[in-house]
N, C-alpha and C. Protein backbone atom coordinates (compact mmCIF):
# COMPACT_ATOMS: atom_id res chain seq x y z
N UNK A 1 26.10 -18.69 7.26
CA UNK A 1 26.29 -17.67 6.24
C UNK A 1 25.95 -16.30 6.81
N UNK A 2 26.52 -15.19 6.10
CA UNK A 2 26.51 -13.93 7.04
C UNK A 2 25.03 -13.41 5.96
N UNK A 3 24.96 -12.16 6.10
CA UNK A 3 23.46 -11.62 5.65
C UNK A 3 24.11 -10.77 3.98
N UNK A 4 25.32 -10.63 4.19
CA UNK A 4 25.65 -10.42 2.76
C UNK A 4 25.95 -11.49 1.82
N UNK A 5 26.15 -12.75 2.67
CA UNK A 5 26.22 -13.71 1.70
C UNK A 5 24.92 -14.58 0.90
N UNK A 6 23.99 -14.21 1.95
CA UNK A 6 22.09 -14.61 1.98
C UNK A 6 21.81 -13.54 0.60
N UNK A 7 22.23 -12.19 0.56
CA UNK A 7 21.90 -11.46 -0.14
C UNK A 7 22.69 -11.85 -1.55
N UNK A 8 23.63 -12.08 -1.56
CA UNK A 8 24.13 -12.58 -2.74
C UNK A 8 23.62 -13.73 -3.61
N UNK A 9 23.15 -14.80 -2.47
CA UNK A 9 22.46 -15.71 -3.32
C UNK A 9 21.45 -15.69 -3.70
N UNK A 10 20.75 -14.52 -3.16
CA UNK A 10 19.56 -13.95 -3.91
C UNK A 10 19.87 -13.65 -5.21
N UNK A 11 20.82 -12.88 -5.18
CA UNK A 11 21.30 -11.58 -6.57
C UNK A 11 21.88 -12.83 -7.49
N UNK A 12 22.16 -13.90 -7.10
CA UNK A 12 22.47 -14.68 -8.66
C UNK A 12 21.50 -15.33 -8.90
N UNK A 13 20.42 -15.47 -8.25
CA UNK A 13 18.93 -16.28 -8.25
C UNK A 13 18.53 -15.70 -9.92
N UNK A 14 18.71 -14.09 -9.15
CA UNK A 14 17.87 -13.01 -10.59
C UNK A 14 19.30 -12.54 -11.70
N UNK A 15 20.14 -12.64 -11.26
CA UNK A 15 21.47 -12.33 -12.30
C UNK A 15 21.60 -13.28 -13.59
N UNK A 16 21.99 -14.47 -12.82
CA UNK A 16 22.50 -15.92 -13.23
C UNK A 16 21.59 -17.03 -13.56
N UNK A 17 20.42 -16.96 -13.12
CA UNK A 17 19.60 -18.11 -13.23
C UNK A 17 18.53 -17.30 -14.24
N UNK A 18 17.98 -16.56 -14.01
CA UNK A 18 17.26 -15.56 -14.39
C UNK A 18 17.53 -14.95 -15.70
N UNK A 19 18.25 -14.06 -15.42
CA UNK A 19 18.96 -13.23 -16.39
C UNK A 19 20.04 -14.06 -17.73
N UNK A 20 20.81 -14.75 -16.96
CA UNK A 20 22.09 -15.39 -17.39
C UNK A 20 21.47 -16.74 -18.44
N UNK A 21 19.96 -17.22 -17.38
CA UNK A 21 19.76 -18.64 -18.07
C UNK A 21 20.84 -19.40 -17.66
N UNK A 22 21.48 -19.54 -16.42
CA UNK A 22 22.40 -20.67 -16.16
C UNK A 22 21.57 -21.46 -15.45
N UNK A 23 21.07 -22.72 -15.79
CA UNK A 23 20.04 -23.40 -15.28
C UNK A 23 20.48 -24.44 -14.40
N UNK A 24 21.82 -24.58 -14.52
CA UNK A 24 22.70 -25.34 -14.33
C UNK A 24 22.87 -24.79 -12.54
N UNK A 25 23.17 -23.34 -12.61
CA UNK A 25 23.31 -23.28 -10.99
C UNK A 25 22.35 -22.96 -10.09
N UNK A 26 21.00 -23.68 -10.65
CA UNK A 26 20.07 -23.72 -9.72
C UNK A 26 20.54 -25.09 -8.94
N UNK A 27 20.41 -25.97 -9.92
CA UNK A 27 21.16 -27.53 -8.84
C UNK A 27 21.89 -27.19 -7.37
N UNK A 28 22.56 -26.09 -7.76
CA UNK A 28 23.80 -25.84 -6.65
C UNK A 28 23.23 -24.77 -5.27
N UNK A 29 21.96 -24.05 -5.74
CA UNK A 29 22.13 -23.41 -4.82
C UNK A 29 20.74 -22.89 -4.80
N UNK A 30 19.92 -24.01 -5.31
CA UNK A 30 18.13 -24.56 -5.00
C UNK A 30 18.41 -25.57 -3.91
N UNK A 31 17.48 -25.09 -3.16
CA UNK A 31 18.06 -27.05 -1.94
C UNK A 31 16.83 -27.84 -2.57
N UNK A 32 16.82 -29.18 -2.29
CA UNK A 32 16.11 -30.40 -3.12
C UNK A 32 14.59 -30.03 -2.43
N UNK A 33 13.99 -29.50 -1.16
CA UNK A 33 12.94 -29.47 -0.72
C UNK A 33 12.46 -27.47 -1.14
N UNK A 34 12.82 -26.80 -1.42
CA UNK A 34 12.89 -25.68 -2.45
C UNK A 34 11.54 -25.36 -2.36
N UNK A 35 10.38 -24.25 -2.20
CA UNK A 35 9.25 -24.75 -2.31
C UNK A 35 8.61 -23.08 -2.70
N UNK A 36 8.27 -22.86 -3.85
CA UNK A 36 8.02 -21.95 -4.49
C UNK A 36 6.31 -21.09 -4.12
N UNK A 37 5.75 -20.61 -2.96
CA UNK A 37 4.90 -20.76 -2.97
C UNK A 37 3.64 -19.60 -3.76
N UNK A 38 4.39 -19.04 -4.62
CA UNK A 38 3.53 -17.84 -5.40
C UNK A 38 3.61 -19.00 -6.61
N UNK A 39 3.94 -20.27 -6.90
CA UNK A 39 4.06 -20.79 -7.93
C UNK A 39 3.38 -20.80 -8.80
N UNK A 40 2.41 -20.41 -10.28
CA UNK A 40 1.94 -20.94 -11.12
C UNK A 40 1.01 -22.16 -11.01
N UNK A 41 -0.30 -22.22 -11.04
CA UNK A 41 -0.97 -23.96 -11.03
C UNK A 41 -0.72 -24.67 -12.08
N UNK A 42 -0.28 -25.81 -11.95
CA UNK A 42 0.44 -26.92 -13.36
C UNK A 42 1.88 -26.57 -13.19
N UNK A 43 2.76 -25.50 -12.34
CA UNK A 43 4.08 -25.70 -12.44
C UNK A 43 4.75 -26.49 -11.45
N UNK A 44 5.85 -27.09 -11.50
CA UNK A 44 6.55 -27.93 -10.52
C UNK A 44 6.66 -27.72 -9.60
N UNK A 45 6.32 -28.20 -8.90
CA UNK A 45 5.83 -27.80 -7.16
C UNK A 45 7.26 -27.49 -6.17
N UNK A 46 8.55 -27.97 -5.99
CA UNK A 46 9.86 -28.33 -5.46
C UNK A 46 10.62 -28.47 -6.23
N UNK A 47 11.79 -28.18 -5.33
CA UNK A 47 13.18 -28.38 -5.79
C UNK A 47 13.37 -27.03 -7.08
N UNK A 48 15.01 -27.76 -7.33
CA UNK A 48 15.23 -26.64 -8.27
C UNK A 48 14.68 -26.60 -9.69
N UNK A 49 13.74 -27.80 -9.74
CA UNK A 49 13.30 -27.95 -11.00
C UNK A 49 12.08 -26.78 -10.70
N UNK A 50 11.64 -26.70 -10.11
CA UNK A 50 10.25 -25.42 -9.71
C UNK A 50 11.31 -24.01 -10.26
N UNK A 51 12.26 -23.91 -10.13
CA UNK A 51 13.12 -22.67 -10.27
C UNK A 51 13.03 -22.49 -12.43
N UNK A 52 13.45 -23.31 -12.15
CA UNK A 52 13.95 -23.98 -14.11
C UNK A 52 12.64 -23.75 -14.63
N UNK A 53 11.66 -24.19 -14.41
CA UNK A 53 10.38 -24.18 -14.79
C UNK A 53 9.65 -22.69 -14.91
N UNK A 54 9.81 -22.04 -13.41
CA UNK A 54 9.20 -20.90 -13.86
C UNK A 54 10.21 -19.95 -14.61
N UNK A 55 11.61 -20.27 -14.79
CA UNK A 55 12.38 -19.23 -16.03
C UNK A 55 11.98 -19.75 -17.15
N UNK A 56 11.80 -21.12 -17.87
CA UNK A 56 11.18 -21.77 -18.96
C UNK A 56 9.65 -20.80 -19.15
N UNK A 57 8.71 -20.89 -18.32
CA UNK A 57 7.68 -19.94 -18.40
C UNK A 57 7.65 -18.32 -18.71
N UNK A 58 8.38 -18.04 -17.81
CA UNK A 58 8.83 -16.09 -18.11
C UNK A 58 9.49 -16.29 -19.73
N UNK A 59 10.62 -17.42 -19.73
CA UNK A 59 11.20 -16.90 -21.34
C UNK A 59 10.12 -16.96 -22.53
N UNK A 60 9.27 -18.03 -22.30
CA UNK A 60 8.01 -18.40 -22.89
C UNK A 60 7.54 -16.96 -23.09
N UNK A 61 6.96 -16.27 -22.15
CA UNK A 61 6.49 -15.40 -22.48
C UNK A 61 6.97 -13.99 -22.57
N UNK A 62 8.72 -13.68 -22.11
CA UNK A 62 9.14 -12.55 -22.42
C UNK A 62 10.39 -13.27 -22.89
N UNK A 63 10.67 -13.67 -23.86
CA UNK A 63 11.94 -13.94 -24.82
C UNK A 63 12.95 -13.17 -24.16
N UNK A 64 13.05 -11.83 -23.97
CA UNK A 64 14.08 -10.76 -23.95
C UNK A 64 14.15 -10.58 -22.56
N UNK A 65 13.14 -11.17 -21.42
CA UNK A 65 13.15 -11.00 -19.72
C UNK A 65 14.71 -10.12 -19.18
N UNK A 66 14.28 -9.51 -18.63
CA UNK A 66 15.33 -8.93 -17.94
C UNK A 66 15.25 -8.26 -16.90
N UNK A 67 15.63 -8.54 -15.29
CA UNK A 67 15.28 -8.66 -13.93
C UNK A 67 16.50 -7.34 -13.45
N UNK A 68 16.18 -6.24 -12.67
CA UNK A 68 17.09 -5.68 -12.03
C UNK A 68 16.53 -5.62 -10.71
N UNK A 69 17.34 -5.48 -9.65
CA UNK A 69 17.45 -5.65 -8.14
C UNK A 69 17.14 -3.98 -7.75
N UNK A 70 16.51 -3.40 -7.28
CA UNK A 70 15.82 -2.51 -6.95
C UNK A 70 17.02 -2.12 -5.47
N UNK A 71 16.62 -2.78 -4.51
CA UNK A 71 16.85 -2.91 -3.27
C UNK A 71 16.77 -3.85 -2.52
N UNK A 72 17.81 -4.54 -1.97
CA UNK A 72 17.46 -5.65 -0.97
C UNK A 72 17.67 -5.55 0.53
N UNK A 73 16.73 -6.55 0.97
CA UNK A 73 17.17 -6.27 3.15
C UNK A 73 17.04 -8.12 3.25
N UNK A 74 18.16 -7.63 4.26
CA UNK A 74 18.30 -9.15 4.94
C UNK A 74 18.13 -9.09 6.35
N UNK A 75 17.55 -10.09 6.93
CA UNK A 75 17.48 -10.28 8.56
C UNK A 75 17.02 -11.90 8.69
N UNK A 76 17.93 -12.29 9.58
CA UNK A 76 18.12 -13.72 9.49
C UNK A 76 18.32 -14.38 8.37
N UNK A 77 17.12 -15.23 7.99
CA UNK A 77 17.53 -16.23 7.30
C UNK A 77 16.40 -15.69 6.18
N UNK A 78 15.91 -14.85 6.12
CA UNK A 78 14.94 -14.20 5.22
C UNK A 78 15.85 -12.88 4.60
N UNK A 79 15.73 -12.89 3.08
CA UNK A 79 16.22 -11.73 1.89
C UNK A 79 14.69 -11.66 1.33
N UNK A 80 14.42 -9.90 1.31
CA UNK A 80 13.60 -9.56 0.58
C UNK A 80 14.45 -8.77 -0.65
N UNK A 81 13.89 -8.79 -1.50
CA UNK A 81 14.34 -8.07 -3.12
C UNK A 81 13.02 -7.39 -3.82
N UNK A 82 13.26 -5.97 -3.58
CA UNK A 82 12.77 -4.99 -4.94
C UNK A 82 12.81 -5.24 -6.24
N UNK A 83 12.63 -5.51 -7.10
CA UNK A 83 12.79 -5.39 -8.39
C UNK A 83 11.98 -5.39 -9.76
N UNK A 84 12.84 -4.80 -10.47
CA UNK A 84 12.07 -4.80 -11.74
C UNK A 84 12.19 -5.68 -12.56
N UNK A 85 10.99 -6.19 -13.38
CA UNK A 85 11.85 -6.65 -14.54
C UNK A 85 11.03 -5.98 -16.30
N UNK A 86 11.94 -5.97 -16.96
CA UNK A 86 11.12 -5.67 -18.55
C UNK A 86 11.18 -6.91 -19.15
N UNK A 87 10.24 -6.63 -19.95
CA UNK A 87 10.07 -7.76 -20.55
C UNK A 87 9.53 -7.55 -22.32
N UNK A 88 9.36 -8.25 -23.50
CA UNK A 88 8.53 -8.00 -24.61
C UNK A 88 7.51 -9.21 -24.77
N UNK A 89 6.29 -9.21 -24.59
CA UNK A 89 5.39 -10.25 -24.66
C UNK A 89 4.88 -10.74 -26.32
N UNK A 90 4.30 -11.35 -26.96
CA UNK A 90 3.85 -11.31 -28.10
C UNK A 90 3.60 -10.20 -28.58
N UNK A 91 2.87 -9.65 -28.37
CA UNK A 91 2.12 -8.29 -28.58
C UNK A 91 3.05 -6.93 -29.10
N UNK A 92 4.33 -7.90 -28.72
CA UNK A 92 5.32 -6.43 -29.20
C UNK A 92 5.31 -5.39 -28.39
N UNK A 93 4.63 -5.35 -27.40
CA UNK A 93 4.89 -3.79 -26.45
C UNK A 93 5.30 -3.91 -25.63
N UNK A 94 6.67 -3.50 -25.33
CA UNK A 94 7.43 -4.08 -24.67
C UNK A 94 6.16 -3.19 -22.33
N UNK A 95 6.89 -4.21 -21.69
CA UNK A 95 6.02 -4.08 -20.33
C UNK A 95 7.32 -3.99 -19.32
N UNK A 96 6.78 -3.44 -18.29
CA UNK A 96 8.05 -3.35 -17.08
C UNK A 96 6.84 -3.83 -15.95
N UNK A 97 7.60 -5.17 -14.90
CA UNK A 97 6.85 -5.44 -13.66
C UNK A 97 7.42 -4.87 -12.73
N UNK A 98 6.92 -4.82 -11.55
CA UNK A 98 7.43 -4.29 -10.43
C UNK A 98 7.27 -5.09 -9.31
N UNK A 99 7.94 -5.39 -8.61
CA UNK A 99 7.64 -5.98 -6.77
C UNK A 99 8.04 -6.44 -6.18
N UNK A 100 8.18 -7.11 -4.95
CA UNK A 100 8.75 -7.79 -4.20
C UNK A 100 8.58 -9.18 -3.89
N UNK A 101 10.03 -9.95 -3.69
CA UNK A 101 9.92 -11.38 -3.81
C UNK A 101 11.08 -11.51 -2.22
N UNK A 102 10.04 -12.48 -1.64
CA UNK A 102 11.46 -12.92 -0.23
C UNK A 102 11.71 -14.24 -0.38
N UNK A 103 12.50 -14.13 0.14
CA UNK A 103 13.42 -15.62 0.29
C UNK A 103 14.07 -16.19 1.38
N UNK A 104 13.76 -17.36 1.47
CA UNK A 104 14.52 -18.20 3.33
C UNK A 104 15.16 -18.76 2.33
N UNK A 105 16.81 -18.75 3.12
CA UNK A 105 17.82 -19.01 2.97
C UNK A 105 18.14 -20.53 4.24
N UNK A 106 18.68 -21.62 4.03
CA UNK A 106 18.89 -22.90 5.09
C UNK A 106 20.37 -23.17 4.46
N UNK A 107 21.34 -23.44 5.54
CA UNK A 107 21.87 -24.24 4.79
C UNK A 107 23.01 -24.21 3.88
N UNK A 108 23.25 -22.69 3.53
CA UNK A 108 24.04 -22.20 2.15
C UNK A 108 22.49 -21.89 1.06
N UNK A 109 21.37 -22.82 0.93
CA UNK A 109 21.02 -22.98 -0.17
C UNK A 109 19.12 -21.87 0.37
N UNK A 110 19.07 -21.64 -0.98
CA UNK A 110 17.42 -21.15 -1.24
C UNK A 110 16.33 -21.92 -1.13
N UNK A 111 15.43 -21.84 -0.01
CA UNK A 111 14.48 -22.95 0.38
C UNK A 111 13.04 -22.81 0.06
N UNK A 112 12.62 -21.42 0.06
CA UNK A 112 11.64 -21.00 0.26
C UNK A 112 11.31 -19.46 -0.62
N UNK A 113 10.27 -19.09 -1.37
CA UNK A 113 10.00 -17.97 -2.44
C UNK A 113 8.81 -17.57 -2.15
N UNK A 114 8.32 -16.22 -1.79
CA UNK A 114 7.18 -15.96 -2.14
C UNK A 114 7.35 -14.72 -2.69
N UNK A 115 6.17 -14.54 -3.62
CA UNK A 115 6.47 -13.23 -4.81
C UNK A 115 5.18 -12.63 -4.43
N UNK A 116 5.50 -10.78 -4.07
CA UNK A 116 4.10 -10.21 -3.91
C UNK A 116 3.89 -9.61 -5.22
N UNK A 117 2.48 -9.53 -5.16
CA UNK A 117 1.60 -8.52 -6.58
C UNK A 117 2.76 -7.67 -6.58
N UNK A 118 2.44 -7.83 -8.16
CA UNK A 118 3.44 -7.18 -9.00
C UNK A 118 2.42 -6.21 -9.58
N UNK A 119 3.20 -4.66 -10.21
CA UNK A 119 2.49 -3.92 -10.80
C UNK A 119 2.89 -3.94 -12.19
N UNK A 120 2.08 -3.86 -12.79
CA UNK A 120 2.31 -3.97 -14.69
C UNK A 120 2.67 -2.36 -15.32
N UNK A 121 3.34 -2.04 -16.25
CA UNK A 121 3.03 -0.89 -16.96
C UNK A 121 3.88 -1.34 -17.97
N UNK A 122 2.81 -0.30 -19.49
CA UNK A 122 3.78 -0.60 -20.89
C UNK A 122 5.30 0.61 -20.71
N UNK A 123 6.43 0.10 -21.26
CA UNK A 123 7.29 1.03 -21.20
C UNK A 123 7.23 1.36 -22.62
């Protein structure tokens, strides 16, 4: 795969899976050993069910979630992504996160996640 195509399967990670709630094309383009390592403790450790799980969690807690792509860089088999996302938590006030998440790409498929500190603010 070329480095715009690595970057693309990033951008439907947060478009389509994310955004879209198509949970369906994580199957396709999570590989089965998938391994989330900013994961949540108690969330699914692998595969694309670790993917499903932490959007089940974010919707849990921002009903309205919504992820935009800041900026991305690719080199090799690693995509890093900028982004924001807003969100409305219980509390009603609505919040915007900020930060960066990379990704190893194998294969065609998404293998590997780590998400750095994110910054919080109310919008």
């Amino acid at each position: 795969m070329s480095l715009a195509e690595h970057k693309a399967l990033v951008r439907a990670v947060f478009e389509r899976i994310v955004n879209d709630q198509d949970l369906e094309l994580a199957d396709r383009i999570i590989a089965a050993e998938y391994v989330d390592h900013s994961a949540a403790s108690g969330s699914v450790a692998k595969g694309p069910a670790s993917l499903r799980d932490f959007v089940a969690r974010q919707r849990a807690a921002y009903p309205d979630a919504h992820v935009v792509v800041e900026d991305m860089m690719a080199e090799e088999d690693r995509v890093a992504a900028r982004i924001s996302m807003t969100g409305t938590p219980a509390s009603g006030r609505p919040v915007r996160f900020r930060g960066t998440v990379w990704w190893r790409i194998a294969e065609g498929r998404v293998v590997e996640r780590w998400g750095a500190a994110f910054a919080r603010e109310e919008v």
